[in-house]
PDB file of N, CA and C in Angstrom:
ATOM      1  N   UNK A   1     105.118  86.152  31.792  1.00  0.00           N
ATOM      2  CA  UNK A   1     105.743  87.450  31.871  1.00  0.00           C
ATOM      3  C   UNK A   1     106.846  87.517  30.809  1.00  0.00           C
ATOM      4  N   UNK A   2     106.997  88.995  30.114  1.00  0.00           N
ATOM      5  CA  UNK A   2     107.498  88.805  28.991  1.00  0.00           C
ATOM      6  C   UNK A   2     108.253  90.348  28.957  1.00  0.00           C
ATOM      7  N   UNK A   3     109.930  90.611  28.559  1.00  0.00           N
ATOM      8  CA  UNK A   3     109.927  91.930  28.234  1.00  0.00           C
ATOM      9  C   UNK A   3     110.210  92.047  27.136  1.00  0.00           C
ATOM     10  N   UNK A   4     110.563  93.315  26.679  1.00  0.00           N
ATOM     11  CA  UNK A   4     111.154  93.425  25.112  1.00  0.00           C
ATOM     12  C   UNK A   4     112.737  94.688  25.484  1.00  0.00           C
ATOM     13  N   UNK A   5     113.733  93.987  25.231  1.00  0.00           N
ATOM     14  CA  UNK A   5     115.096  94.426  25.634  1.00  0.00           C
ATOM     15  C   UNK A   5     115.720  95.122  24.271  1.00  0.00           C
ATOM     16  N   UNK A   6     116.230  95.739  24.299  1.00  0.00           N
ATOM     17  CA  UNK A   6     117.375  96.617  23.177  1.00  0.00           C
ATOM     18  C   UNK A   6     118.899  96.185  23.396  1.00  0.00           C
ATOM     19  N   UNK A   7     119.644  95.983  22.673  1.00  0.00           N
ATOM     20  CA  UNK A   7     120.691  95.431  22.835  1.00  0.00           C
ATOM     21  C   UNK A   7     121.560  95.260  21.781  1.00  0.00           C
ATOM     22  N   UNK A   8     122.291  96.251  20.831  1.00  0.00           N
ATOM     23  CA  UNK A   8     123.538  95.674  19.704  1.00  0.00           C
ATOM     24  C   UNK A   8     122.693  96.110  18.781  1.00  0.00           C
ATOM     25  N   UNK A   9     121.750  97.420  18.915  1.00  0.00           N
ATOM     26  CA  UNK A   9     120.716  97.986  18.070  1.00  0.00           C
ATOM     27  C   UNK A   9     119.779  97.686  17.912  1.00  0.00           C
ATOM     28  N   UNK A  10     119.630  96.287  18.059  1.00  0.00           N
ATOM     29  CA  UNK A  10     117.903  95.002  17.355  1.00  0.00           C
ATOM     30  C   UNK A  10     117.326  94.863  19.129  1.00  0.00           C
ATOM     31  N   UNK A  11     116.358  94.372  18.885  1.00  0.00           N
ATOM     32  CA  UNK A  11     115.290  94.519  19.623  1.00  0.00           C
ATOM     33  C   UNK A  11     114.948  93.271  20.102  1.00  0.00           C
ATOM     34  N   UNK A  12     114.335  92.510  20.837  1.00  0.00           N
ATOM     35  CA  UNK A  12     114.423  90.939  21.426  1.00  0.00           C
ATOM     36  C   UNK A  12     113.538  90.881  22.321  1.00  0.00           C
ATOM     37  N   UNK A  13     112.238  89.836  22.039  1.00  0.00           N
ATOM     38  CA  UNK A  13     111.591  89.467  23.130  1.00  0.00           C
ATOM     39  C   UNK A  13     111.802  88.194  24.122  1.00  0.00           C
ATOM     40  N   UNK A  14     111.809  88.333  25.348  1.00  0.00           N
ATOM     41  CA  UNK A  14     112.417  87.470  26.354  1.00  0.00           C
ATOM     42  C   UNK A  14     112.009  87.146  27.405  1.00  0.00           C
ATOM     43  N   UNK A  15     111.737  85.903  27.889  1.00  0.00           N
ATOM     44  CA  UNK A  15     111.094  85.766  29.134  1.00  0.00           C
ATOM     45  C   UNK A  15     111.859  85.198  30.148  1.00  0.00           C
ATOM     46  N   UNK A  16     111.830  84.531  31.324  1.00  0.00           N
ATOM     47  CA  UNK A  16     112.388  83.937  32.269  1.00  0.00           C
ATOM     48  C   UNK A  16     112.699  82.577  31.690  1.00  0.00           C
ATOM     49  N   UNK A  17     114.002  82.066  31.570  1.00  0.00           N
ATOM     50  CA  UNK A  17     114.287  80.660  31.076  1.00  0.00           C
ATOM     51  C   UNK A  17     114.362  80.461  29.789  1.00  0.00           C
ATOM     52  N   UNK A  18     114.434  81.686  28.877  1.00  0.00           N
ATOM     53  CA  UNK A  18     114.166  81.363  27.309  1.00  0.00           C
ATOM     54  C   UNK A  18     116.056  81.743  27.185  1.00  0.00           C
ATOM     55  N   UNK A  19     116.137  81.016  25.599  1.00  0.00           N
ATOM     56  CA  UNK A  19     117.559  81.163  25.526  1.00  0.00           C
ATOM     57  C   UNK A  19     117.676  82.115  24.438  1.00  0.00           C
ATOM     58  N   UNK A  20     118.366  83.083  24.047  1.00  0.00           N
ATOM     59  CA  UNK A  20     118.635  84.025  22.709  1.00  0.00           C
ATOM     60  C   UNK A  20     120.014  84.321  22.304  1.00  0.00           C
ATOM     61  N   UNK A  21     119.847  84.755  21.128  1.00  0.00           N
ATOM     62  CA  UNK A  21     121.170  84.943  20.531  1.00  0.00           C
ATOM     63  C   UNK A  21     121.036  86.637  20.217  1.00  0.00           C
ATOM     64  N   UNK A  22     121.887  87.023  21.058  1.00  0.00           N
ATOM     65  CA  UNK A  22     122.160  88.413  20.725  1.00  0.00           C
ATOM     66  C   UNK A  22     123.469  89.049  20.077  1.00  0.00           C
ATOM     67  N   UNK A  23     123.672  90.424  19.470  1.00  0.00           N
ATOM     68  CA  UNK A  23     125.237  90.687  19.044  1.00  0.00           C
ATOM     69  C   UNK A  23     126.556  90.538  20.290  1.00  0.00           C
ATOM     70  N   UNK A  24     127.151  90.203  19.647  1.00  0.00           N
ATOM     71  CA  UNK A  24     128.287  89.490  20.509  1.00  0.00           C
ATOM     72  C   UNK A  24     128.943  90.710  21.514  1.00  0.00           C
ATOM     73  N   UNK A  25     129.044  90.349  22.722  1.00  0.00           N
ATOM     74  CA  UNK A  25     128.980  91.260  24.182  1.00  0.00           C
ATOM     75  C   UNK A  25     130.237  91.353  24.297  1.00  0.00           C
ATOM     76  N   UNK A  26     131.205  92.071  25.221  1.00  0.00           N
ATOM     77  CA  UNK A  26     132.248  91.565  25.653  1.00  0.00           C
ATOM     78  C   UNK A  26     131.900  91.384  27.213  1.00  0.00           C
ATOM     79  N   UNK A  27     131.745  89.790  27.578  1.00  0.00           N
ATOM     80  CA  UNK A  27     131.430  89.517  28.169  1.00  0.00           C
ATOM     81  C   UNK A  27     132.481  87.705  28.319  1.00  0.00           C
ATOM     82  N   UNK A  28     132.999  87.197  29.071  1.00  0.00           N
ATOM     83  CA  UNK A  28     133.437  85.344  29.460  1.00  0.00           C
ATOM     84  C   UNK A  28     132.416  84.888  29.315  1.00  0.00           C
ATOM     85  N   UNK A  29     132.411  83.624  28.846  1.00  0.00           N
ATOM     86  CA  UNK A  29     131.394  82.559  29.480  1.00  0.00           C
ATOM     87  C   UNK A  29     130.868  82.227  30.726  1.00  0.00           C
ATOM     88  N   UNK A  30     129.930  82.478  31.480  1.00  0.00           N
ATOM     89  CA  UNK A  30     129.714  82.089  32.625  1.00  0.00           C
ATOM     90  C   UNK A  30     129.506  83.141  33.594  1.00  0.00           C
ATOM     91  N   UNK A  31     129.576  84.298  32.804  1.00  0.00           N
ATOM     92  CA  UNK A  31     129.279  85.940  33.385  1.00  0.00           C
ATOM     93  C   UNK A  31     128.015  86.006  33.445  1.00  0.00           C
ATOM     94  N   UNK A  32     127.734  87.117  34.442  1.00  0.00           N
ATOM     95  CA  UNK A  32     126.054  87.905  34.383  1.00  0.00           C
ATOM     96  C   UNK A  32     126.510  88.977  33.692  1.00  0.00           C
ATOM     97  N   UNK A  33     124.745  89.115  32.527  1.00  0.00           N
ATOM     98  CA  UNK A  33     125.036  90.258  31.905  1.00  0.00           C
ATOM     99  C   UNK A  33     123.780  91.013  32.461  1.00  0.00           C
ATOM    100  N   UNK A  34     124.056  92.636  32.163  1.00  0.00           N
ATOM    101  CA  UNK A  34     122.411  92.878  32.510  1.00  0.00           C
ATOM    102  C   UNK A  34     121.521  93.870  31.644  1.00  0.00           C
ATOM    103  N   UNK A  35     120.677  93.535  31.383  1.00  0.00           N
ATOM    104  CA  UNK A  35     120.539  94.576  29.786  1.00  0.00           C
ATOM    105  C   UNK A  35     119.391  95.882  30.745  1.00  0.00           C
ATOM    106  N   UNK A  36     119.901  96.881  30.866  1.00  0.00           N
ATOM    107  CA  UNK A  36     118.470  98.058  31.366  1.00  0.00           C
ATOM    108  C   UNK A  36     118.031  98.702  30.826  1.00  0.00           C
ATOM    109  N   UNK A  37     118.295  98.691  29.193  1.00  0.00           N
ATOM    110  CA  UNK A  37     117.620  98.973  28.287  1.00  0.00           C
ATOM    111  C   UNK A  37     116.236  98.325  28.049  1.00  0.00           C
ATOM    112  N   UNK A  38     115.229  98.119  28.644  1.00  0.00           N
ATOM    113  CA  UNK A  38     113.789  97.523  28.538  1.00  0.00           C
ATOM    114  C   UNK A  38     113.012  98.562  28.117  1.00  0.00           C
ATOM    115  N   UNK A  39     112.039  98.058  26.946  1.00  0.00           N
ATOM    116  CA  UNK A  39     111.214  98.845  25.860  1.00  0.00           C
ATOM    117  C   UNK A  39     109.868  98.260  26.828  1.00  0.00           C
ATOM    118  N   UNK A  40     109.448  97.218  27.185  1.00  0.00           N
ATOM    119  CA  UNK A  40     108.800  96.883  27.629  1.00  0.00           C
ATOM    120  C   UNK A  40     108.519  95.724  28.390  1.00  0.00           C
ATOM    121  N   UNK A  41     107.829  96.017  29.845  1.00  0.00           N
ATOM    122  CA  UNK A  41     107.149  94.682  30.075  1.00  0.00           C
ATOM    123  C   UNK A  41     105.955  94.309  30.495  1.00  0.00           C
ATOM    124  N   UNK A  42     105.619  92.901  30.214  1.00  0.00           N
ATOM    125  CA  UNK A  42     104.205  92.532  30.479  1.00  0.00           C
ATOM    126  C   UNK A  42     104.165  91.739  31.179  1.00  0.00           C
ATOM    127  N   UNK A  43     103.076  92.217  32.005  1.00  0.00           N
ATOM    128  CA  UNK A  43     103.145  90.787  33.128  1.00  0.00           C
ATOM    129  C   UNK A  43     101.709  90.486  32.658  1.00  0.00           C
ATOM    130  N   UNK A  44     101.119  89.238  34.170  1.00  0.00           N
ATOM    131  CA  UNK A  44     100.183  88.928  33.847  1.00  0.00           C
ATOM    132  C   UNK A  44      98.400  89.565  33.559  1.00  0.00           C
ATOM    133  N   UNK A  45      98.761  90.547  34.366  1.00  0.00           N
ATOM    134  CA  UNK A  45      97.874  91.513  34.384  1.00  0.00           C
ATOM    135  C   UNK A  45      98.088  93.401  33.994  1.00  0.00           C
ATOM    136  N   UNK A  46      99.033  93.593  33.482  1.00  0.00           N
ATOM    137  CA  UNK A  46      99.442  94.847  32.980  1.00  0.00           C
ATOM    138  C   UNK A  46     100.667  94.751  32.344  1.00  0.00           C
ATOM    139  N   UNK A  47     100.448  95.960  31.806  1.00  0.00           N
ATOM    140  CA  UNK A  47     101.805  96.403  30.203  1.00  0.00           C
ATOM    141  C   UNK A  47     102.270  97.330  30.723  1.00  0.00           C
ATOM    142  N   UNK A  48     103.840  97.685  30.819  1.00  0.00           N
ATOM    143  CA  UNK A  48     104.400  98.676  31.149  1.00  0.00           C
ATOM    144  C   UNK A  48     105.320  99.206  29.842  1.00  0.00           C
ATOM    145  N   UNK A  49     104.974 100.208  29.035  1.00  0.00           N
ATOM    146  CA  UNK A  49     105.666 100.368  28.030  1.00  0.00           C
ATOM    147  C   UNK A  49     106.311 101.722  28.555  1.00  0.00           C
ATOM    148  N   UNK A  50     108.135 101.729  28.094  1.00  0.00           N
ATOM    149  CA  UNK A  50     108.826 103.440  28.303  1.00  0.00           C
ATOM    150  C   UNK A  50     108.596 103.944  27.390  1.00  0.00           C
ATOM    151  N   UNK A  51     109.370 105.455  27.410  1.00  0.00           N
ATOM    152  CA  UNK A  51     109.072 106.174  26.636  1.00  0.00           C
ATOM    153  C   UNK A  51     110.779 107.010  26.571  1.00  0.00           C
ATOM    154  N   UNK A  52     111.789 106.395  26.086  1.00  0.00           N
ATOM    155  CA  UNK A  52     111.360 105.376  25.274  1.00  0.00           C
ATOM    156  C   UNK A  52     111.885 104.033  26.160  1.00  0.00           C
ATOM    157  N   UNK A  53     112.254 103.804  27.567  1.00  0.00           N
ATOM    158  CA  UNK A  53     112.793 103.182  27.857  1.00  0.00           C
ATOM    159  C   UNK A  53     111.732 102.624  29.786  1.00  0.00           C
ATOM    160  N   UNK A  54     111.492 101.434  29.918  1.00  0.00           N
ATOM    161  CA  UNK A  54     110.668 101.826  31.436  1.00  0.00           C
ATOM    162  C   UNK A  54     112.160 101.623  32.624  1.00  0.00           C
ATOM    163  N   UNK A  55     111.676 102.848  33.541  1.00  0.00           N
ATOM    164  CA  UNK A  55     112.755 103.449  34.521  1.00  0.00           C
ATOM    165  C   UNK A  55     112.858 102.660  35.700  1.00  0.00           C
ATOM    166  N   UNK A  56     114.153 102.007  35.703  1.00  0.00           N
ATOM    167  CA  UNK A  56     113.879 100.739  36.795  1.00  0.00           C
ATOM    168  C   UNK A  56     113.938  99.805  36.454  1.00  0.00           C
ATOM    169  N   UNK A  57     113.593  99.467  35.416  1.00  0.00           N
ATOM    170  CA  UNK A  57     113.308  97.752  34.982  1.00  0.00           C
ATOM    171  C   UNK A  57     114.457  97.125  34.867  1.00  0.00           C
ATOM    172  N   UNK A  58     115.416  96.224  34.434  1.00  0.00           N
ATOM    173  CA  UNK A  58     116.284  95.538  34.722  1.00  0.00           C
ATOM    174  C   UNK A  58     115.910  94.011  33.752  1.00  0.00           C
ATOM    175  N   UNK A  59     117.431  93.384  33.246  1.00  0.00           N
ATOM    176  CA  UNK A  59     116.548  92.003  32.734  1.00  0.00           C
ATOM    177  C   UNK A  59     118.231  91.567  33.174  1.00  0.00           C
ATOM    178  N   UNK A  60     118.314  90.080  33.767  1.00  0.00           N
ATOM    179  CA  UNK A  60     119.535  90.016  34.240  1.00  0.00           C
ATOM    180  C   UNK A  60     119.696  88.471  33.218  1.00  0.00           C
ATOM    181  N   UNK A  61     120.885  87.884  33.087  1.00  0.00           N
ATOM    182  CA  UNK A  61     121.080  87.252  31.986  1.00  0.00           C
ATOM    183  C   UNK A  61     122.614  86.420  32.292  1.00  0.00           C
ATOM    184  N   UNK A  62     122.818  85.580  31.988  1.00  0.00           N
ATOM    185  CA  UNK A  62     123.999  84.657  32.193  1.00  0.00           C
ATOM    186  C   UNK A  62     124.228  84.231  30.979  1.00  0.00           C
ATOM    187  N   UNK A  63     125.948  84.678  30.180  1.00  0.00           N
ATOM    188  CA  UNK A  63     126.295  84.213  29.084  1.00  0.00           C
ATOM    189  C   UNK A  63     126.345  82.689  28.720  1.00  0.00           C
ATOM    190  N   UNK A  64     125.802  81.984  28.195  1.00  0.00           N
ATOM    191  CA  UNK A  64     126.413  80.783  27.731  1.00  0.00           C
ATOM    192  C   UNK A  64     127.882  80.226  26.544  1.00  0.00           C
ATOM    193  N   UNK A  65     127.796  81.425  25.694  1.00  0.00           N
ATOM    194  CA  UNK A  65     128.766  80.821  24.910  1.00  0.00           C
ATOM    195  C   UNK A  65     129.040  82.079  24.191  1.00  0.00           C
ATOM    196  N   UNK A  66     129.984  81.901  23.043  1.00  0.00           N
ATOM    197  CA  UNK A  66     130.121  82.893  21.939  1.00  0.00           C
ATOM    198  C   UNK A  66     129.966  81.434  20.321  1.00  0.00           C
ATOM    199  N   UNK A  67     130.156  82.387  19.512  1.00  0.00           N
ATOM    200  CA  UNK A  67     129.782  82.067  18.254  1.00  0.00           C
ATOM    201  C   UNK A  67     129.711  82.337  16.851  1.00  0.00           C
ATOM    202  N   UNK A  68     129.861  82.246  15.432  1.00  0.00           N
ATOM    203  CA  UNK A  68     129.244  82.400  14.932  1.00  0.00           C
ATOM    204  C   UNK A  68     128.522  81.938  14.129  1.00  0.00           C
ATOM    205  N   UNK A  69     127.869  82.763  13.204  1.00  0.00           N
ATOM    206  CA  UNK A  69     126.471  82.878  12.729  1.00  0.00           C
ATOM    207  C   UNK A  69     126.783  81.804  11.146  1.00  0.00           C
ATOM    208  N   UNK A  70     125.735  81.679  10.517  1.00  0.00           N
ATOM    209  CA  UNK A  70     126.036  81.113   9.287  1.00  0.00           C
ATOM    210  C   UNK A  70     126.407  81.653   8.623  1.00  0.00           C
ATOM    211  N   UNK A  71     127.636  81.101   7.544  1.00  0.00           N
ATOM    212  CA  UNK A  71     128.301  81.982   6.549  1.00  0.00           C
ATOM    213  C   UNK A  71     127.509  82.483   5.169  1.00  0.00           C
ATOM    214  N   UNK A  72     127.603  83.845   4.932  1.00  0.00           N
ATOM    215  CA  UNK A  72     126.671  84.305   3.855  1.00  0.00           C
ATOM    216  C   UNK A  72     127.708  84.560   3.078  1.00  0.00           C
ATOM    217  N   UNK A  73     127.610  84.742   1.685  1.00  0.00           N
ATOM    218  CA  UNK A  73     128.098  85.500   0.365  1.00  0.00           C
ATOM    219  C   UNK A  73     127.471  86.507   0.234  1.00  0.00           C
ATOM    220  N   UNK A  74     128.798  87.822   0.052  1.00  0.00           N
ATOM    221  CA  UNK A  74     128.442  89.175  -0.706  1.00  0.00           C
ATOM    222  C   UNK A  74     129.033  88.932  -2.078  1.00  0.00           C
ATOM    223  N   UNK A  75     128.999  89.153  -2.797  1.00  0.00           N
ATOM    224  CA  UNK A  75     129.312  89.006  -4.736  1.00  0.00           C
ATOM    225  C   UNK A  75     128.421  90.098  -5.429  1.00  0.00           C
ATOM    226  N   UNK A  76     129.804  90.859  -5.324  1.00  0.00           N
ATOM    227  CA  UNK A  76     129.463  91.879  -6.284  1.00  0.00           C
ATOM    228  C   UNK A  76     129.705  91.982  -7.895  1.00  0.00           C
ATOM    229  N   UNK A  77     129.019  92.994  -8.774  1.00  0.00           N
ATOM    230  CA  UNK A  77     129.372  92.218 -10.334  1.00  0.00           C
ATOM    231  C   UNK A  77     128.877  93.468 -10.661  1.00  0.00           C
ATOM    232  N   UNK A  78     129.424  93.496 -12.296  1.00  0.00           N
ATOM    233  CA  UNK A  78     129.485  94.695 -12.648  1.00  0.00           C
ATOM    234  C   UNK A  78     129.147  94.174 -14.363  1.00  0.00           C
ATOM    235  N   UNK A  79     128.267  94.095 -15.331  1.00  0.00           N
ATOM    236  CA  UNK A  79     128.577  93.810 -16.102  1.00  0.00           C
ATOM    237  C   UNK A  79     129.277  94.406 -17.481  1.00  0.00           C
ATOM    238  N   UNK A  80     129.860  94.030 -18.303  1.00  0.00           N
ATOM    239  CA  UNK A  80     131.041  94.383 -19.121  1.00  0.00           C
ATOM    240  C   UNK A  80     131.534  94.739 -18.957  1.00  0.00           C
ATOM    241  N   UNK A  81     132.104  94.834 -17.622  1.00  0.00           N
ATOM    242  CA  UNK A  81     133.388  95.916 -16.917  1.00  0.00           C
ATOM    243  C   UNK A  81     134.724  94.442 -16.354  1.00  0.00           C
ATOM    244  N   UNK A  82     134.271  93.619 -16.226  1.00  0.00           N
ATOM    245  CA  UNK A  82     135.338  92.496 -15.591  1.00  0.00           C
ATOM    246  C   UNK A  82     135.855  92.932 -14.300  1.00  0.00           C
ATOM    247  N   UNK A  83     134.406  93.111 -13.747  1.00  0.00           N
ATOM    248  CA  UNK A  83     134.519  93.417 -12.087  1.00  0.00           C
ATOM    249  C   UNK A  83     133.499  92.254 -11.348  1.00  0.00           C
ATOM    250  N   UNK A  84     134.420  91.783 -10.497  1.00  0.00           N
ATOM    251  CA  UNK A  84     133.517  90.353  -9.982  1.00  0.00           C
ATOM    252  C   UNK A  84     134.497  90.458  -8.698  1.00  0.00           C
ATOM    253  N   UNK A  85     133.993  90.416  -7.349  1.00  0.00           N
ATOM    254  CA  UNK A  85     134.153  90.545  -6.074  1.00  0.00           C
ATOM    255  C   UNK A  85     133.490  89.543  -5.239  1.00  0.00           C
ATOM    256  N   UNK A  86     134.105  88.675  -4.661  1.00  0.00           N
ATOM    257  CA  UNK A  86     133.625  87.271  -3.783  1.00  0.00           C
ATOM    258  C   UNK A  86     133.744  87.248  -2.135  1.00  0.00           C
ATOM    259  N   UNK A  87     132.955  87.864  -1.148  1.00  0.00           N
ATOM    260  CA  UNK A  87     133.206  87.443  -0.065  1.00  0.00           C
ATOM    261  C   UNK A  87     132.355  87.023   0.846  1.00  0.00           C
ATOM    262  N   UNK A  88     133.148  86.352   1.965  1.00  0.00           N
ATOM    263  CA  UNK A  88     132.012  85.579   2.533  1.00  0.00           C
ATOM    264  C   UNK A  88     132.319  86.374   4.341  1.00  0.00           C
ATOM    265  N   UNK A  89     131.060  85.665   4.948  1.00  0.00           N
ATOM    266  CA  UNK A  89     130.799  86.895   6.378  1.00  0.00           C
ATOM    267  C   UNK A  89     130.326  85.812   7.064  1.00  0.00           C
ATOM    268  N   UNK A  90     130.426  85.848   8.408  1.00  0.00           N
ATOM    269  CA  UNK A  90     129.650  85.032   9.404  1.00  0.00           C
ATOM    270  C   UNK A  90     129.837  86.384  10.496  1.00  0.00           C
ATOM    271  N   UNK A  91     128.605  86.765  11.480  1.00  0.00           N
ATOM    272  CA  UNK A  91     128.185  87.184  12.047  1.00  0.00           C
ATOM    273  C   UNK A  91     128.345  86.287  13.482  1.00  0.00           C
ATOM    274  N   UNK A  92     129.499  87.275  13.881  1.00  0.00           N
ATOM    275  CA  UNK A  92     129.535  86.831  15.508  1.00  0.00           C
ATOM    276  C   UNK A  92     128.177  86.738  16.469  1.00  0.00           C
ATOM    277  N   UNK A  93     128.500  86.483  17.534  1.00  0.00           N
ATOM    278  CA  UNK A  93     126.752  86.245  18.516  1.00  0.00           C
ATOM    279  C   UNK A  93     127.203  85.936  19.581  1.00  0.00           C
ATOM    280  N   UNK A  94     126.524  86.235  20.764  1.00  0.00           N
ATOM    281  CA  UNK A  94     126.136  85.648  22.031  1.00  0.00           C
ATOM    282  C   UNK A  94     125.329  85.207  22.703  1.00  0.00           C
ATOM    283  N   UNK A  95     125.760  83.893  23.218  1.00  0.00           N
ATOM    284  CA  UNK A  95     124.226  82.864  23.655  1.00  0.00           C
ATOM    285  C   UNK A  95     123.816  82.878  25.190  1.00  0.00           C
ATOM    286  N   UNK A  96     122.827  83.793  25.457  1.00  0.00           N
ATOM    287  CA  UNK A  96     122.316  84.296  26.535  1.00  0.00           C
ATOM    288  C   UNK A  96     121.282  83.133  26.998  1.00  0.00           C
ATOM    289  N   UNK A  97     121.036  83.025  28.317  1.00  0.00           N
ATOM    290  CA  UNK A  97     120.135  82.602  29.089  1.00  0.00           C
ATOM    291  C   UNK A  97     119.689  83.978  30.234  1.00  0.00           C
ATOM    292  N   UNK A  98     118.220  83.927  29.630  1.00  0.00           N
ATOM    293  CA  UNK A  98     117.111  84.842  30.675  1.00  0.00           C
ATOM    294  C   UNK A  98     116.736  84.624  32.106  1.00  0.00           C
ATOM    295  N   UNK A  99     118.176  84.869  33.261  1.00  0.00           N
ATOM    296  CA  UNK A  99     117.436  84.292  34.503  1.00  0.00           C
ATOM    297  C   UNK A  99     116.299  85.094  35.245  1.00  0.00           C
ATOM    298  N   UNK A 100     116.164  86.488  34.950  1.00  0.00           N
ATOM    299  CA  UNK A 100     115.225  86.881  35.618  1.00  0.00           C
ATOM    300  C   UNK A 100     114.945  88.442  35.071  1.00  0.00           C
ATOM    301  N   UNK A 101     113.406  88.872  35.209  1.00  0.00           N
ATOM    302  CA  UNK A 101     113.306  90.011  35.019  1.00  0.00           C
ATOM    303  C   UNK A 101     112.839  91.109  36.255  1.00  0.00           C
ATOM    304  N   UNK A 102     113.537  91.787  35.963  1.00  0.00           N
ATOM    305  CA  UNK A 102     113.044  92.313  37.943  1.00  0.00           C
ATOM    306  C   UNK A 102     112.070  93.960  36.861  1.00  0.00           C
ATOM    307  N   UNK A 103     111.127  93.637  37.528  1.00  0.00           N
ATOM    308  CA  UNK A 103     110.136  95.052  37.737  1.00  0.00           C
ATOM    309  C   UNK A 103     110.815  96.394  38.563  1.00  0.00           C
ATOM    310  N   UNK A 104     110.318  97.314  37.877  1.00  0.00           N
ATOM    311  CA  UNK A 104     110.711  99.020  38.578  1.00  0.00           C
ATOM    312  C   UNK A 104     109.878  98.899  39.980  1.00  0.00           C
ATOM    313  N   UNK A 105     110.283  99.459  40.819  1.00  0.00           N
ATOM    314  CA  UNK A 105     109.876  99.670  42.257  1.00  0.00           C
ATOM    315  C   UNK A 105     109.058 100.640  42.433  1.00  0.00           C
ATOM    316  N   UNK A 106     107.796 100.462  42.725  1.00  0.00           N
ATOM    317  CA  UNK A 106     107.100 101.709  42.771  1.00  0.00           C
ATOM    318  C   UNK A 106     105.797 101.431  42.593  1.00  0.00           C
TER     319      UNK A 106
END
């Protein structure tokens, strides 16, 4: 069983017990989070896709940590102008664990 959650704009597939890194929540360590934004889920025998969202569904989630991401370079340049711009970015995150996905009632 598998859903597909929305969350910090990007999109994430997730099952029971899988671990992910999503945009950073305001959320403690050791909190439940709960995402009810679900695009979709599949179980073993049927697909439930919303439109754009399925009504009911639920994906519940326990923070593990915060973080960030690997540091990238932006460097911008301009040539014959003596324009040269150096910076660097790391992308915050949050490290989720998938405890359960509960199905719409009905």
């Amino acid at each position: 069983m598998y859903a597909i959650i929305e969350t910090g704009g990007k999109q994430y597939r997730v099952s029971e017990g899988s671990v992910c890194r999503v945009e950073k929540l305001p959320a403690d360590a050791g909190t439940e989070v709960v995402f009810e934004k679900v695009l979709v889920i599949n179980n073993e025998d049927e697909t439930q896709v919303g439109s754009p969202y399925v009504a009911g569904a639920k994906v519940l989630g326990k923070v593990l940590s915060h973080g960030k991401g690997k540091k990238i370079i932006v460097f911008k340049f301009k040539p014959k102008k003596n324009y040269r711009r150096k910076q660097g970015h790391r992308q915050p995150f949050t490290q989720v664990i998938i405890e359960k996905i509960e199905l719409p009632v009905g």
